[in-house]
PDB file of N, CA and C in Angstrom:
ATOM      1  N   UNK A   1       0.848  -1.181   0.000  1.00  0.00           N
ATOM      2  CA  UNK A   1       0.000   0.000   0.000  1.00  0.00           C
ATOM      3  C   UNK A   1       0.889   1.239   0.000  1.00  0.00           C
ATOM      4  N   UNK A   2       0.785   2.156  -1.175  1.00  0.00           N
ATOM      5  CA  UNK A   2       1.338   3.032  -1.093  1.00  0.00           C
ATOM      6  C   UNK A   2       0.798   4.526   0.128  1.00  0.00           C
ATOM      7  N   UNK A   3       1.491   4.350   1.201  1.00  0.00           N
ATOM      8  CA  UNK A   3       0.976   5.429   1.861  1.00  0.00           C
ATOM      9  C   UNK A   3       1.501   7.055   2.032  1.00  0.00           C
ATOM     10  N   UNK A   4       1.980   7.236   0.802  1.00  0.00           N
ATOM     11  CA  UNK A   4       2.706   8.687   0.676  1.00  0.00           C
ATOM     12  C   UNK A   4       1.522   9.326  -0.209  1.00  0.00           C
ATOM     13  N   UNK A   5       0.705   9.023  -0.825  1.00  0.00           N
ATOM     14  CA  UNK A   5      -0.371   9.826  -1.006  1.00  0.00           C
ATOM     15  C   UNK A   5      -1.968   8.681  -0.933  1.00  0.00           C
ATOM     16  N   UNK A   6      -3.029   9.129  -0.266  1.00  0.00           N
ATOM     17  CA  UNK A   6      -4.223   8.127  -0.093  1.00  0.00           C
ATOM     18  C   UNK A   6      -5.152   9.214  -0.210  1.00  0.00           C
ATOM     19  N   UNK A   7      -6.093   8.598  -1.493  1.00  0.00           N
ATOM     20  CA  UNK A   7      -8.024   9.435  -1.188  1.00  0.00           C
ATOM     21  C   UNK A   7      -8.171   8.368   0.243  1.00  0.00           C
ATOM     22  N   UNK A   8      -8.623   9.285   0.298  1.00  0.00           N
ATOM     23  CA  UNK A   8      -9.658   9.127   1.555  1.00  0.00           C
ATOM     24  C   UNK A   8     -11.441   8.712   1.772  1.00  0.00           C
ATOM     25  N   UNK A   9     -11.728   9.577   0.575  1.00  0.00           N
ATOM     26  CA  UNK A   9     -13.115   9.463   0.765  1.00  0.00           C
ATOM     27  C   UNK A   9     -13.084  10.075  -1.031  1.00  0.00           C
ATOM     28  N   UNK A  10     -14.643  10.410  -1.463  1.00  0.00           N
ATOM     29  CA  UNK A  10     -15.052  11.282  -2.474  1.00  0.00           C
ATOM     30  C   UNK A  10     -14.359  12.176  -2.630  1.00  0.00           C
ATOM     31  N   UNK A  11     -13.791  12.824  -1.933  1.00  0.00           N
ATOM     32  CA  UNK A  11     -13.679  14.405  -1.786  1.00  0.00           C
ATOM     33  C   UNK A  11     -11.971  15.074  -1.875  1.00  0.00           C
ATOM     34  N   UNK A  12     -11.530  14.000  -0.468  1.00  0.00           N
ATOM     35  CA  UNK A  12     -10.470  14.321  -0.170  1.00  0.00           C
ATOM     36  C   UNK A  12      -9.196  13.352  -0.174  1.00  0.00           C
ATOM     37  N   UNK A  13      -7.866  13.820  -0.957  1.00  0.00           N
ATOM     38  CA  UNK A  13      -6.997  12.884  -0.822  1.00  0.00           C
ATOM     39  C   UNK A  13      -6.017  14.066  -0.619  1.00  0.00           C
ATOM     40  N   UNK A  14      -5.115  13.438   0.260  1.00  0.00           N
ATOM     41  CA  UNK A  14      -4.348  14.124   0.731  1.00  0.00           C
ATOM     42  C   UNK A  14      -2.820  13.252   1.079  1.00  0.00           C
ATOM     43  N   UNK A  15      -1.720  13.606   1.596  1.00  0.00           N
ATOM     44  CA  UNK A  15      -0.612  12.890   1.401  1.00  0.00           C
ATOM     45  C   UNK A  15      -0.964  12.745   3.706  1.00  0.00           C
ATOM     46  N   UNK A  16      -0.462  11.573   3.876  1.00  0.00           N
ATOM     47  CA  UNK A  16      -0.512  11.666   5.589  1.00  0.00           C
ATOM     48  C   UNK A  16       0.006  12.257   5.835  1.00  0.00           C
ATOM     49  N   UNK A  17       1.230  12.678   5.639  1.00  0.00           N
ATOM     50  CA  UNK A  17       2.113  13.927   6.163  1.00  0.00           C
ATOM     51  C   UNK A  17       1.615  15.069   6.357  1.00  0.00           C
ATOM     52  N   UNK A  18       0.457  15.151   5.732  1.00  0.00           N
ATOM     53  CA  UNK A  18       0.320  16.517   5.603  1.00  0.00           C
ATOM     54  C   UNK A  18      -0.790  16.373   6.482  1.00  0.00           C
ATOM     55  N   UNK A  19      -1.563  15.245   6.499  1.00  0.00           N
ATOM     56  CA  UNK A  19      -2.691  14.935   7.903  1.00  0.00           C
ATOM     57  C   UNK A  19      -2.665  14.876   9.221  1.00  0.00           C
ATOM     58  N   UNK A  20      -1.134  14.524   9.133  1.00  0.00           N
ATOM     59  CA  UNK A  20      -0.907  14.144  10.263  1.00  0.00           C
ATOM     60  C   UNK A  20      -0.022  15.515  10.992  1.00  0.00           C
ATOM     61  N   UNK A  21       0.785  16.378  10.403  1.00  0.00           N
ATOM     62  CA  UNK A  21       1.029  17.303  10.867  1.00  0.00           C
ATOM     63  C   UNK A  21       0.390  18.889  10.875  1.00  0.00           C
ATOM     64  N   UNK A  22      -0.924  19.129  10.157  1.00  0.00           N
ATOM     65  CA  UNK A  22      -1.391  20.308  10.056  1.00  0.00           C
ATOM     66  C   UNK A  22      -2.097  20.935  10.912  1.00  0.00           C
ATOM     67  N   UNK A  23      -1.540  20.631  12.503  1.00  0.00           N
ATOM     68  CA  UNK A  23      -1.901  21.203  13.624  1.00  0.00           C
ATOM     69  C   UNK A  23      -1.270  21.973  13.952  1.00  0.00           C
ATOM     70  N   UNK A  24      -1.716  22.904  14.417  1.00  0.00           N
ATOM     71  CA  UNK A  24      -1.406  24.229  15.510  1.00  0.00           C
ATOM     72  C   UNK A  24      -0.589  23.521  16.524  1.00  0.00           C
ATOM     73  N   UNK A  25      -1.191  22.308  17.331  1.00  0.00           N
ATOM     74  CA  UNK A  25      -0.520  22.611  18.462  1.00  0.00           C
ATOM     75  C   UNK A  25       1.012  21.458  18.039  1.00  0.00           C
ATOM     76  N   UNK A  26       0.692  20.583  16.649  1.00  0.00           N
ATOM     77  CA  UNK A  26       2.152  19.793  16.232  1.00  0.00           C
ATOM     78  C   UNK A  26       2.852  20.712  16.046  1.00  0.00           C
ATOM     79  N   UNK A  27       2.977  21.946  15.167  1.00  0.00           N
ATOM     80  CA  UNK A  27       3.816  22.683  14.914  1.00  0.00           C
ATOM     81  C   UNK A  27       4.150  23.659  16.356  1.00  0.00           C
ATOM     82  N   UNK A  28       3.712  23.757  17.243  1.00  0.00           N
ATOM     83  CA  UNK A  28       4.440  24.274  18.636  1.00  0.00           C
ATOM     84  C   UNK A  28       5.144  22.895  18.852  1.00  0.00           C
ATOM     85  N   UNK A  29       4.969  22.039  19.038  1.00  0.00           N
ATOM     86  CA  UNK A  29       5.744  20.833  19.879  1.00  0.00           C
ATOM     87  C   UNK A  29       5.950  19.998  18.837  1.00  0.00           C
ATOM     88  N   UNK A  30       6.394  20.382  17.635  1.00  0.00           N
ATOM     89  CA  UNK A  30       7.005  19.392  16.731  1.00  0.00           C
ATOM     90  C   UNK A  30       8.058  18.668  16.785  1.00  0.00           C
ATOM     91  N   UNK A  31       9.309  19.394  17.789  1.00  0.00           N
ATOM     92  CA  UNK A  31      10.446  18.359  18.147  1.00  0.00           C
ATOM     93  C   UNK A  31      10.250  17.328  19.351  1.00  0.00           C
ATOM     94  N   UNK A  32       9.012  17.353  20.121  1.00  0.00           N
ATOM     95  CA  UNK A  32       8.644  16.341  20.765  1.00  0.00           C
ATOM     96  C   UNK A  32       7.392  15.579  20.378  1.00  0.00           C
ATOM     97  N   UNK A  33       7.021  15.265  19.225  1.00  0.00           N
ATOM     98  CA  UNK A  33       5.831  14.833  19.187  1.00  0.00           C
ATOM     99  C   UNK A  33       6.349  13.768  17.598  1.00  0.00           C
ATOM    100  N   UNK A  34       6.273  12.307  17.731  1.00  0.00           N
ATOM    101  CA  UNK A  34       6.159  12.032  16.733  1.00  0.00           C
ATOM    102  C   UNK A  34       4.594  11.641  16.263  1.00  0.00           C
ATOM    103  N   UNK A  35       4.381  11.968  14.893  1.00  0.00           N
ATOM    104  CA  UNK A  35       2.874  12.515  14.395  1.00  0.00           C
ATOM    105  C   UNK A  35       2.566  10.704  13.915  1.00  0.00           C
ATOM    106  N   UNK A  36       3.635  10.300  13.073  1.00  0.00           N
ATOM    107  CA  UNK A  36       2.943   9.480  12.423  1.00  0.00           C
ATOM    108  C   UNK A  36       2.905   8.065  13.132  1.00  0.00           C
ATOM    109  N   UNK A  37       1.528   7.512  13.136  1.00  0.00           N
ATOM    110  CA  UNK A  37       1.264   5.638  13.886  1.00  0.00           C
ATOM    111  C   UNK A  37       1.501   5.044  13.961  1.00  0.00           C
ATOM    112  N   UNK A  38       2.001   3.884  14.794  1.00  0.00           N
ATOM    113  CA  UNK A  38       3.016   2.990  14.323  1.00  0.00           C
ATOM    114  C   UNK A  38       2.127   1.865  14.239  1.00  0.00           C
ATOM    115  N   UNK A  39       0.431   1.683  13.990  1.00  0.00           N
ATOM    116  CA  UNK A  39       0.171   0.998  13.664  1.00  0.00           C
ATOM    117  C   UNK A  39      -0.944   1.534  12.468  1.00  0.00           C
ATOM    118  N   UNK A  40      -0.447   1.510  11.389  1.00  0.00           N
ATOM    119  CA  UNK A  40      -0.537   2.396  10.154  1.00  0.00           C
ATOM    120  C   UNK A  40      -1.618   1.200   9.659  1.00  0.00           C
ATOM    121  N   UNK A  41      -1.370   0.251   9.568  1.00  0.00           N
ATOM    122  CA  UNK A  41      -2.776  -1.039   8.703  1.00  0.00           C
ATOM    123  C   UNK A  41      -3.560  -0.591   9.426  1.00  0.00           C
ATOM    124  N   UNK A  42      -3.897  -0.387  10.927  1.00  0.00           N
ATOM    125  CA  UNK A  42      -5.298  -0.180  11.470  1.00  0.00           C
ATOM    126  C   UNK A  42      -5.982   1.231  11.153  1.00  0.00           C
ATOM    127  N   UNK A  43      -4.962   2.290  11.194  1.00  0.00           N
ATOM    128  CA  UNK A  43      -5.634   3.399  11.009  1.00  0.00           C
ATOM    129  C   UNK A  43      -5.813   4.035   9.974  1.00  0.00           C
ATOM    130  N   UNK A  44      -5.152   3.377   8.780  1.00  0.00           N
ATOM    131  CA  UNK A  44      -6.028   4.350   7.108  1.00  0.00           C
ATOM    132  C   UNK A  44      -7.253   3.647   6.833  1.00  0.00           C
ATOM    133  N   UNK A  45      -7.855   2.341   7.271  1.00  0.00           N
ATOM    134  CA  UNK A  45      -9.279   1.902   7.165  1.00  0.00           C
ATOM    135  C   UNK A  45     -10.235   2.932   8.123  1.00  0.00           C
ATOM    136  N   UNK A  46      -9.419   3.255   9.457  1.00  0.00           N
ATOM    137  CA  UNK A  46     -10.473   4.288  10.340  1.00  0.00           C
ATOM    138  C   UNK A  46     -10.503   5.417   9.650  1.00  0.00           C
ATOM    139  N   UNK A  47      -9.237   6.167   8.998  1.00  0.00           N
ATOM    140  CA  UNK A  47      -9.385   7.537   8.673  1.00  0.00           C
ATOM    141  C   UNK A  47     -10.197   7.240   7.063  1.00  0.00           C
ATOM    142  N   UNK A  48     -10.164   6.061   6.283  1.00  0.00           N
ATOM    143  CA  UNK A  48     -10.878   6.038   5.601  1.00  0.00           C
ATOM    144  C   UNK A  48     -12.894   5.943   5.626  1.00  0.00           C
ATOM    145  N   UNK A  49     -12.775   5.443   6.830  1.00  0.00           N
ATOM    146  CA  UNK A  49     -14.785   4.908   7.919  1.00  0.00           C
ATOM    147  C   UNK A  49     -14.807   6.681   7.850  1.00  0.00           C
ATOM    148  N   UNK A  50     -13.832   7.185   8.635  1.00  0.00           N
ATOM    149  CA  UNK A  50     -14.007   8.712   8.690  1.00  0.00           C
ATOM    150  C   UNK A  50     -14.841   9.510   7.957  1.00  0.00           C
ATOM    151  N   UNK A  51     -13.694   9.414   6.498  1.00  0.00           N
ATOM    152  CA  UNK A  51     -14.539  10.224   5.450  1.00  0.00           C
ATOM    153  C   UNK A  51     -15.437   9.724   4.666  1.00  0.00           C
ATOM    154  N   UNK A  52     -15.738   8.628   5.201  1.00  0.00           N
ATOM    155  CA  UNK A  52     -17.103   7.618   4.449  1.00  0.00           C
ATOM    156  C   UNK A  52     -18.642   8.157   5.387  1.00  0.00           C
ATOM    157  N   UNK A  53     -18.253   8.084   6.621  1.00  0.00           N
ATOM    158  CA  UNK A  53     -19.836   8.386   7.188  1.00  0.00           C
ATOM    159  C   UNK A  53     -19.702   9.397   7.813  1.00  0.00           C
ATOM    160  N   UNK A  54     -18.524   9.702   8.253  1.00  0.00           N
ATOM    161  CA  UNK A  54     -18.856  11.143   8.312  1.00  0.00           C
ATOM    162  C   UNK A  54     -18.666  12.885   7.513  1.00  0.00           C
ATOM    163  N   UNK A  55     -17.015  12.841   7.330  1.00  0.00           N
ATOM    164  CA  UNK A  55     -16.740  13.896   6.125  1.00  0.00           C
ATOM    165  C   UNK A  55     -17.832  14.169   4.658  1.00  0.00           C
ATOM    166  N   UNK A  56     -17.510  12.497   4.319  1.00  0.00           N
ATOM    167  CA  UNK A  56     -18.279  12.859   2.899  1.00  0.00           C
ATOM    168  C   UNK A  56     -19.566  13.587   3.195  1.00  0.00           C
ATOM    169  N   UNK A  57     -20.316  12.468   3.966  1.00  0.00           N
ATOM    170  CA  UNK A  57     -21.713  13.253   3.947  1.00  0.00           C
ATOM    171  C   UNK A  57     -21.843  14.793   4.426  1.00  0.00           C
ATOM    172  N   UNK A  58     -21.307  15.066   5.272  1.00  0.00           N
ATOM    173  CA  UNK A  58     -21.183  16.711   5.527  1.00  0.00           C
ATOM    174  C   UNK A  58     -20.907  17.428   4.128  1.00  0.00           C
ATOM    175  N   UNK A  59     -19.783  17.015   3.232  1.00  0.00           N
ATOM    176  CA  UNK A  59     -19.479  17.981   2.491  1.00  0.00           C
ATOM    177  C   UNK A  59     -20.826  17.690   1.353  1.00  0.00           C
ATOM    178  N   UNK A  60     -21.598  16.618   0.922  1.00  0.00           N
ATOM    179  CA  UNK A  60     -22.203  16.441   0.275  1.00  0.00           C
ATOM    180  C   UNK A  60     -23.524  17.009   0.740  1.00  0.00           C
ATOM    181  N   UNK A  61     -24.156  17.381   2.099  1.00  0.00           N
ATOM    182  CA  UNK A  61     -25.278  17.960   2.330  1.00  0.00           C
ATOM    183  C   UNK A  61     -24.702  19.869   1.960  1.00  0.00           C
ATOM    184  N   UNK A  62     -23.620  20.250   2.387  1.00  0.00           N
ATOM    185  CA  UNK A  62     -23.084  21.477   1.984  1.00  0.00           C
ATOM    186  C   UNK A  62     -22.821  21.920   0.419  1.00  0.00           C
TER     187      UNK A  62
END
Protein backbone atom coordinates (compact mmCIF):
# COMPACT_ATOMS: atom_id res chain seq x y z
CA UNK A 1 0.00 0.00 0.00
CA UNK A 2 1.34 3.03 -1.09
CA UNK A 3 0.98 5.43 1.86
CA UNK A 4 2.71 8.69 0.68
CA UNK A 5 -0.37 9.83 -1.01
CA UNK A 6 -4.22 8.13 -0.09
CA UNK A 7 -8.02 9.43 -1.19
CA UNK A 8 -9.66 9.13 1.55
CA UNK A 9 -13.12 9.46 0.77
CA UNK A 10 -15.05 11.28 -2.47
CA UNK A 11 -13.68 14.40 -1.79
CA UNK A 12 -10.47 14.32 -0.17
CA UNK A 13 -7.00 12.88 -0.82
CA UNK A 14 -4.35 14.12 0.73
CA UNK A 15 -0.61 12.89 1.40
CA UNK A 16 -0.51 11.67 5.59
CA UNK A 17 2.11 13.93 6.16
CA UNK A 18 0.32 16.52 5.60
CA UNK A 19 -2.69 14.94 7.90
CA UNK A 20 -0.91 14.14 10.26
CA UNK A 21 1.03 17.30 10.87
CA UNK A 22 -1.39 20.31 10.06
CA UNK A 23 -1.90 21.20 13.62
CA UNK A 24 -1.41 24.23 15.51
CA UNK A 25 -0.52 22.61 18.46
CA UNK A 26 2.15 19.79 16.23
CA UNK A 27 3.82 22.68 14.91
CA UNK A 28 4.44 24.27 18.64
CA UNK A 29 5.74 20.83 19.88
CA UNK A 30 7.00 19.39 16.73
CA UNK A 31 10.45 18.36 18.15
CA UNK A 32 8.64 16.34 20.76
CA UNK A 33 5.83 14.83 19.19
CA UNK A 34 6.16 12.03 16.73
CA UNK A 35 2.87 12.51 14.39
CA UNK A 36 2.94 9.48 12.42
CA UNK A 37 1.26 5.64 13.89
CA UNK A 38 3.02 2.99 14.32
CA UNK A 39 0.17 1.00 13.66
CA UNK A 40 -0.54 2.40 10.15
CA UNK A 41 -2.78 -1.04 8.70
CA UNK A 42 -5.30 -0.18 11.47
CA UNK A 43 -5.63 3.40 11.01
CA UNK A 44 -6.03 4.35 7.11
CA UNK A 45 -9.28 1.90 7.17
CA UNK A 46 -10.47 4.29 10.34
CA UNK A 47 -9.39 7.54 8.67
CA UNK A 48 -10.88 6.04 5.60
CA UNK A 49 -14.79 4.91 7.92
CA UNK A 50 -14.01 8.71 8.69
CA UNK A 51 -14.54 10.22 5.45
CA UNK A 52 -17.10 7.62 4.45
CA UNK A 53 -19.84 8.39 7.19
CA UNK A 54 -18.86 11.14 8.31
CA UNK A 55 -16.74 13.90 6.13
CA UNK A 56 -18.28 12.86 2.90
CA UNK A 57 -21.71 13.25 3.95
CA UNK A 58 -21.18 16.71 5.53
CA UNK A 59 -19.48 17.98 2.49
CA UNK A 60 -22.20 16.44 0.27
CA UNK A 61 -25.28 17.96 2.33
CA UNK A 62 -23.08 21.48 1.98
Amino acid sequence: MNITELKLGKYLTLTLEEFYTCTQTYHKYAQNINPFPQNIKEVIPALQDLNKYIIDPIIDNY
